[in-house]
N, C-alpha and C. Protein backbone atom coordinates (compact mmCIF):
# COMPACT_ATOMS: atom_id res chain seq x y z
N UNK A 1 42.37 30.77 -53.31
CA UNK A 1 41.73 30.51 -52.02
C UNK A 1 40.43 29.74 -52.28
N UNK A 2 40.10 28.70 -51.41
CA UNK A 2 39.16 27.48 -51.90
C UNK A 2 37.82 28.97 -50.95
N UNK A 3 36.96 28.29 -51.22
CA UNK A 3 35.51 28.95 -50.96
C UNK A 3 35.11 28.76 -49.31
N UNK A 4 35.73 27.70 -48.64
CA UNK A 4 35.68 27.94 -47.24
C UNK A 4 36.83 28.71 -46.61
N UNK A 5 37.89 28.89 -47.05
CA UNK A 5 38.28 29.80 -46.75
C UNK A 5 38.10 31.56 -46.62
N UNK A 6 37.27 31.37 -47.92
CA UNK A 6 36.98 32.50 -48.49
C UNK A 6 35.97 32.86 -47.16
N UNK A 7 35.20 32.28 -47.18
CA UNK A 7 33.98 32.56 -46.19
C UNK A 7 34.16 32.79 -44.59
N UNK A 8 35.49 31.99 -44.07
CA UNK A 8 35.89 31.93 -43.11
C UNK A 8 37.04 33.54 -42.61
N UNK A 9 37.28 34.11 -44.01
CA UNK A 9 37.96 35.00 -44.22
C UNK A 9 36.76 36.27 -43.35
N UNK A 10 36.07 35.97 -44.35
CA UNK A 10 34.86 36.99 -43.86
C UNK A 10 34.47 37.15 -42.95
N UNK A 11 34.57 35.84 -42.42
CA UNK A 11 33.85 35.73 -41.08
C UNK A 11 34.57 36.40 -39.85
N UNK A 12 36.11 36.70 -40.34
CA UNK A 12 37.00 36.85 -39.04
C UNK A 12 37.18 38.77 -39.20
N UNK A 13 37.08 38.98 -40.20
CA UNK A 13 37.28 40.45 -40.72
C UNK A 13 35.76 41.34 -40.47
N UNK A 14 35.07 40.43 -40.38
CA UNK A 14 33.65 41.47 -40.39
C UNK A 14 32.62 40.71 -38.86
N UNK A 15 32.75 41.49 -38.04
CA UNK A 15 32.08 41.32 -37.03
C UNK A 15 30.42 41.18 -37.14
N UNK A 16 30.02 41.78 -38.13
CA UNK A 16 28.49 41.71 -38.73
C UNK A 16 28.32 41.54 -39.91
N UNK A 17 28.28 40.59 -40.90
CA UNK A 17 27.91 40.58 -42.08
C UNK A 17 26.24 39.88 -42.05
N UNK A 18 26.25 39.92 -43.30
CA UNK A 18 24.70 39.34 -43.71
C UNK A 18 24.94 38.76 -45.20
N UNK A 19 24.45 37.20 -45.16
CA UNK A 19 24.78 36.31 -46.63
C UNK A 19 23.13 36.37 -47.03
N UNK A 20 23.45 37.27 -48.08
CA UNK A 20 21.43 37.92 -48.50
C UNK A 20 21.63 37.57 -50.14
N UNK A 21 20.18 37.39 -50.38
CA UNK A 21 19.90 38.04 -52.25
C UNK A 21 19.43 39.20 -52.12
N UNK A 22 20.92 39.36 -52.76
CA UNK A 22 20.52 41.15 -53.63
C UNK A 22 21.75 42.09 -52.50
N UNK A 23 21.11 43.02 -52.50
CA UNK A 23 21.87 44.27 -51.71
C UNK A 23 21.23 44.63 -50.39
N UNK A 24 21.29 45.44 -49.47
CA UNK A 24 20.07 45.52 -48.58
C UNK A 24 19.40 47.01 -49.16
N UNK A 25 20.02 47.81 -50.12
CA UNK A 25 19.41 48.54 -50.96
C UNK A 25 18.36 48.16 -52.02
N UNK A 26 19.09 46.99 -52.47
CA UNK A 26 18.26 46.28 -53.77
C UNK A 26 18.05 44.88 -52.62
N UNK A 27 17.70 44.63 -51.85
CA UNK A 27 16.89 43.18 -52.40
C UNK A 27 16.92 42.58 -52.71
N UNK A 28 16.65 41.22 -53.38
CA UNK A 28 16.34 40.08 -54.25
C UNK A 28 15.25 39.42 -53.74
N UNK A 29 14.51 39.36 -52.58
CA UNK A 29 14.16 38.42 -52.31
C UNK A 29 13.08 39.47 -50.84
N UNK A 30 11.83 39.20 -50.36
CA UNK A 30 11.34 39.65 -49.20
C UNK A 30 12.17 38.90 -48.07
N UNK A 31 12.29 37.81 -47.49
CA UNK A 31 13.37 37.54 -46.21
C UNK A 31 14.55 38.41 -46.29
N UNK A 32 15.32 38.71 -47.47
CA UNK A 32 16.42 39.12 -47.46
C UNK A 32 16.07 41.01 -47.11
N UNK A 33 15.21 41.42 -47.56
CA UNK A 33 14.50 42.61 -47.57
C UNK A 33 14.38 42.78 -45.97
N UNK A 34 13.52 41.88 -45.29
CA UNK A 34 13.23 42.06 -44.16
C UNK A 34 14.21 42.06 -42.91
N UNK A 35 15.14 40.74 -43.15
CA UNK A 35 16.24 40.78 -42.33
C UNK A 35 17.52 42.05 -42.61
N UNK A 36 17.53 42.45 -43.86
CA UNK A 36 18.73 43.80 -43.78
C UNK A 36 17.55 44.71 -43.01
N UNK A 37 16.71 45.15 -43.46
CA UNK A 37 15.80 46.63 -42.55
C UNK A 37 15.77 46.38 -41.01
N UNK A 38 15.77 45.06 -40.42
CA UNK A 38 16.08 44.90 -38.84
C UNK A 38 17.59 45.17 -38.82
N UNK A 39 18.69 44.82 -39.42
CA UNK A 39 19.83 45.04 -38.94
C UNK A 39 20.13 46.31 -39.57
N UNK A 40 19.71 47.16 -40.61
CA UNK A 40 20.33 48.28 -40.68
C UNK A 40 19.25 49.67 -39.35
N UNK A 41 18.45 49.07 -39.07
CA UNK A 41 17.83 49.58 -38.11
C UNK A 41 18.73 49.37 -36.80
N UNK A 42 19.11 48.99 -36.66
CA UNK A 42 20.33 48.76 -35.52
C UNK A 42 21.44 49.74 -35.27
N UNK A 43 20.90 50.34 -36.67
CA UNK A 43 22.30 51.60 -36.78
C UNK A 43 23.83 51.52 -36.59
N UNK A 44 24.06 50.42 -36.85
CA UNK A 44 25.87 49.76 -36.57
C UNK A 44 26.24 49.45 -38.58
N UNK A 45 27.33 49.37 -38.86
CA UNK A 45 27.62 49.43 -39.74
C UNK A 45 27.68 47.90 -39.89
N UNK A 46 27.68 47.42 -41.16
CA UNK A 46 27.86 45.83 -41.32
C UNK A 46 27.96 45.48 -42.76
N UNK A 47 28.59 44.64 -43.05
CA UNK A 47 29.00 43.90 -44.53
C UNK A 47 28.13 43.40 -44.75
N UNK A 48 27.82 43.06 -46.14
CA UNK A 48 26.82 41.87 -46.80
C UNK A 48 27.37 41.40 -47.82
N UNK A 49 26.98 40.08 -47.79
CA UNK A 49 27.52 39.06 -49.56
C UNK A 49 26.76 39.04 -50.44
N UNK A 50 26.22 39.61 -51.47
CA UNK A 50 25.27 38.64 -52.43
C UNK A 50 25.56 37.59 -52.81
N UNK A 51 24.69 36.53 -52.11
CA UNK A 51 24.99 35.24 -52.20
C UNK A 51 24.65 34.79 -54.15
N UNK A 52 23.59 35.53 -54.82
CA UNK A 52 23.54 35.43 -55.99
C UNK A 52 24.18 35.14 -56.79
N UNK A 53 24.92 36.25 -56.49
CA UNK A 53 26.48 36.92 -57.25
C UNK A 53 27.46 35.68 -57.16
N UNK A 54 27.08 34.71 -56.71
CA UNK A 54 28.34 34.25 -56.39
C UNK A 54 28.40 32.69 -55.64
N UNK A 55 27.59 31.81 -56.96
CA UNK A 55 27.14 30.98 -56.23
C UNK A 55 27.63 29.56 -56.03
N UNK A 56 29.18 29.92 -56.21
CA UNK A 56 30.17 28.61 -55.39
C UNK A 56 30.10 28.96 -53.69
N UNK A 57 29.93 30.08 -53.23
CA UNK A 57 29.96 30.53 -51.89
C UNK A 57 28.69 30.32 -51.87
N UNK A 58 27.60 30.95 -52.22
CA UNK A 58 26.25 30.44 -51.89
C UNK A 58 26.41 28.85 -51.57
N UNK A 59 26.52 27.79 -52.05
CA UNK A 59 26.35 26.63 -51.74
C UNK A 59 27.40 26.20 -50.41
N UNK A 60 28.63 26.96 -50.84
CA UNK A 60 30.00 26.24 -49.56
C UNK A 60 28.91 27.00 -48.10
N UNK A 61 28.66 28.02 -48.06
CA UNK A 61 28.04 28.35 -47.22
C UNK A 61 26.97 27.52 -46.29
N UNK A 62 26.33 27.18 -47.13
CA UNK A 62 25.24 26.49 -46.50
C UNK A 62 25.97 25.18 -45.89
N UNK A 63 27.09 24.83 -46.45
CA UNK A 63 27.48 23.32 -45.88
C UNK A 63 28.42 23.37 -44.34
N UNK A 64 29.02 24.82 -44.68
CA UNK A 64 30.14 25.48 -43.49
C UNK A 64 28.87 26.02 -42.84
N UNK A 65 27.90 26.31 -42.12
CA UNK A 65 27.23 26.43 -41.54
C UNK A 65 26.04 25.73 -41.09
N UNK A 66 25.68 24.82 -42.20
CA UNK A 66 24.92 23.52 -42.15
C UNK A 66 23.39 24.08 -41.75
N UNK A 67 23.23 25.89 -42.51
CA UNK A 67 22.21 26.24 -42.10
C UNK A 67 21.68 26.47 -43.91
N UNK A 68 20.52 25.36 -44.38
CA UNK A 68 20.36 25.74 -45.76
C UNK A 68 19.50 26.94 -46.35
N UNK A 69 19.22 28.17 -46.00
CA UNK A 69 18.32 28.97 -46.48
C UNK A 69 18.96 30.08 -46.13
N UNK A 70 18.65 31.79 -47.00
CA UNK A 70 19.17 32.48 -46.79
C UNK A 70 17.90 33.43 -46.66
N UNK A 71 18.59 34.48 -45.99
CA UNK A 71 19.46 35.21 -45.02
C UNK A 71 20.07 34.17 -44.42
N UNK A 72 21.40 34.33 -44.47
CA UNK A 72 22.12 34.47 -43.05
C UNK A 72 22.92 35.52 -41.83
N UNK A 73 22.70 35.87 -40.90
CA UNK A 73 22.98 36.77 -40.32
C UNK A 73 24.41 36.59 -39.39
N UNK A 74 24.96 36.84 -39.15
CA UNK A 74 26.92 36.03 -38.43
C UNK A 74 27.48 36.94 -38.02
N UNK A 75 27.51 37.16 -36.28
CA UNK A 75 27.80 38.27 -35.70
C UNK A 75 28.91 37.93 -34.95
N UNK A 76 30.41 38.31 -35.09
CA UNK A 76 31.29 37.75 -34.17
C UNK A 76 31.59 35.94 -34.57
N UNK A 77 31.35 35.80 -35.67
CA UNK A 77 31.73 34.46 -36.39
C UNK A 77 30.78 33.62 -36.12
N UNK A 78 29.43 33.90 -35.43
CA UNK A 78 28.48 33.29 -35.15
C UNK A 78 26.98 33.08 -35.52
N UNK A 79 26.82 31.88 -36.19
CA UNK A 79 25.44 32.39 -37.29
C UNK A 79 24.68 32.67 -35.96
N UNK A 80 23.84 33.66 -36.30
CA UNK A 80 22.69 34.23 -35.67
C UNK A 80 21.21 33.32 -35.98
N UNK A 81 21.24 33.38 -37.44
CA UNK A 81 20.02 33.13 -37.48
C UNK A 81 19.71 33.32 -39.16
N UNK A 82 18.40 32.89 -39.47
CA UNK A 82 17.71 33.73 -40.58
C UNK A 82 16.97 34.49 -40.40
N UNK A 83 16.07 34.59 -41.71
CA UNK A 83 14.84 36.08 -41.16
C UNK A 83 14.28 35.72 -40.20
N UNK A 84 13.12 34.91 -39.83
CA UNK A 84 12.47 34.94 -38.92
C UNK A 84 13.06 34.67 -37.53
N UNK A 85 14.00 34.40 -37.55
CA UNK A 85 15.00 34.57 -35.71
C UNK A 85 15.58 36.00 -36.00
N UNK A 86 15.90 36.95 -37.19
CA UNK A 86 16.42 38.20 -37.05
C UNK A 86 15.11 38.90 -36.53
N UNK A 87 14.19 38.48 -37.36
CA UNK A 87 13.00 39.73 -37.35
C UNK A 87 12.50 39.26 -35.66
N UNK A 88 12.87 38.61 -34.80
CA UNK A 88 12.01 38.16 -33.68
C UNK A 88 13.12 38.76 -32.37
N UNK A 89 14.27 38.78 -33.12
CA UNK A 89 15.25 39.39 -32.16
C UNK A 89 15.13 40.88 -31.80
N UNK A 90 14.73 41.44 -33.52
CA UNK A 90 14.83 42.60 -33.22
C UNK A 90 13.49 43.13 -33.18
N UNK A 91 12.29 42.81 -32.90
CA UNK A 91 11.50 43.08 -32.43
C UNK A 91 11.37 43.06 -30.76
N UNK A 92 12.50 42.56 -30.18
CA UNK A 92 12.41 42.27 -28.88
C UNK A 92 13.76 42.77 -28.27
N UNK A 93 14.06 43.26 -29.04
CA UNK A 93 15.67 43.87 -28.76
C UNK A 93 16.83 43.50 -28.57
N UNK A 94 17.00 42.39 -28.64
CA UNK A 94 18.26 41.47 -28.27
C UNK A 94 19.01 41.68 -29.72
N UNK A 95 18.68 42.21 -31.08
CA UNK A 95 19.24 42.19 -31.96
C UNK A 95 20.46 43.52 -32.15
N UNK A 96 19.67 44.78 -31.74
CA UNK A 96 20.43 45.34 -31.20
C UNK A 96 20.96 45.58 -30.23
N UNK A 97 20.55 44.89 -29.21
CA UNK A 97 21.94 44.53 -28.15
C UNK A 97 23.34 43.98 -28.94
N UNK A 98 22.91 42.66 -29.25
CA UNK A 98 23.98 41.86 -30.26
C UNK A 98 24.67 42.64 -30.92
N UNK A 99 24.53 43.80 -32.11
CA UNK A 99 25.03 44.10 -33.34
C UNK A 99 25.70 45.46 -32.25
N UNK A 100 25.19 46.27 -31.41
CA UNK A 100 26.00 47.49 -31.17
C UNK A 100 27.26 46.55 -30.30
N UNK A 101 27.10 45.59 -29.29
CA UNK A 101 28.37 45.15 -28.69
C UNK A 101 29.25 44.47 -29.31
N UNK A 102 28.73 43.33 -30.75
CA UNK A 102 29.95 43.35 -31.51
C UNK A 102 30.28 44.66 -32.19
N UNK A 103 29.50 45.80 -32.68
CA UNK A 103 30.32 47.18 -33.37
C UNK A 103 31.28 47.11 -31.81
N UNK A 104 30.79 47.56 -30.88
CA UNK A 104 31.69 48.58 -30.08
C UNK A 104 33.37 47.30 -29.47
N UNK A 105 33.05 46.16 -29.73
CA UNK A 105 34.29 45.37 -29.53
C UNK A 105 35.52 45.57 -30.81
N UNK A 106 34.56 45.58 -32.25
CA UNK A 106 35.67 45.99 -33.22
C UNK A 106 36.21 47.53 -33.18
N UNK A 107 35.54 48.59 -32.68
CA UNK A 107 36.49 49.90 -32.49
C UNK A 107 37.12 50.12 -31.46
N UNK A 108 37.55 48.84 -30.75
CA UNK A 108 38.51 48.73 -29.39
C UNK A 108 39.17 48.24 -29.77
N UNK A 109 39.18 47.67 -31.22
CA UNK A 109 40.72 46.65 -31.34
C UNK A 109 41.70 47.46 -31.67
């Protein structure tokens, strides 16, 4: 499977992921730090990539989204944003609006 597929895979299987350095346990990076603690504050469950780990997808990524910096946040196959549009969402609440109505659409399927 070529690397946009791969990514596009993800995209259809996981209603919330996050393309971060590191883990949102571990980190790699403060944006990546900051944007998992707004979405795991959301209290909805959600996937993450280490983009590190893995950096033929790190790059296909940025070109299939045409967004170059990470965090990326992709809710319902839809980039959201990076840190500073996560951290501004969810300071204002629209982030968890977003993340509980895509959770509660995937436990209706």
């Amino acid at each position: 499977m070529d690397v946009m597929e791969t990514i596009k895979q993800q995209l259809s299987e996981n209603p919330v992921i996050l393309y971060m350095k590191g883990s949102p346990n571990a980190p790699q990076c403060g944006f990546s730090q900051r944007t998992s603690q707004a979405v795991m504050a959301c209290g909805q469950r959600f996937a993450y990539v280490d983009i590190l780990s893995n950096p033929e997808l790190r790059e296909g990524l940025k070109q299939y989204a045409n967004w170059p910096t990470y965090p990326q946040l992709w809710v319902n196959g839809e980039l959201v944003g990076g840190c500073d549009i996560v951290t501004e969402m969810y300071e204002n609440g629209e982030l968890k609006t977003l993340i509980e109505s895509a959770a509660s659409e995937d436990s209706s399927d």
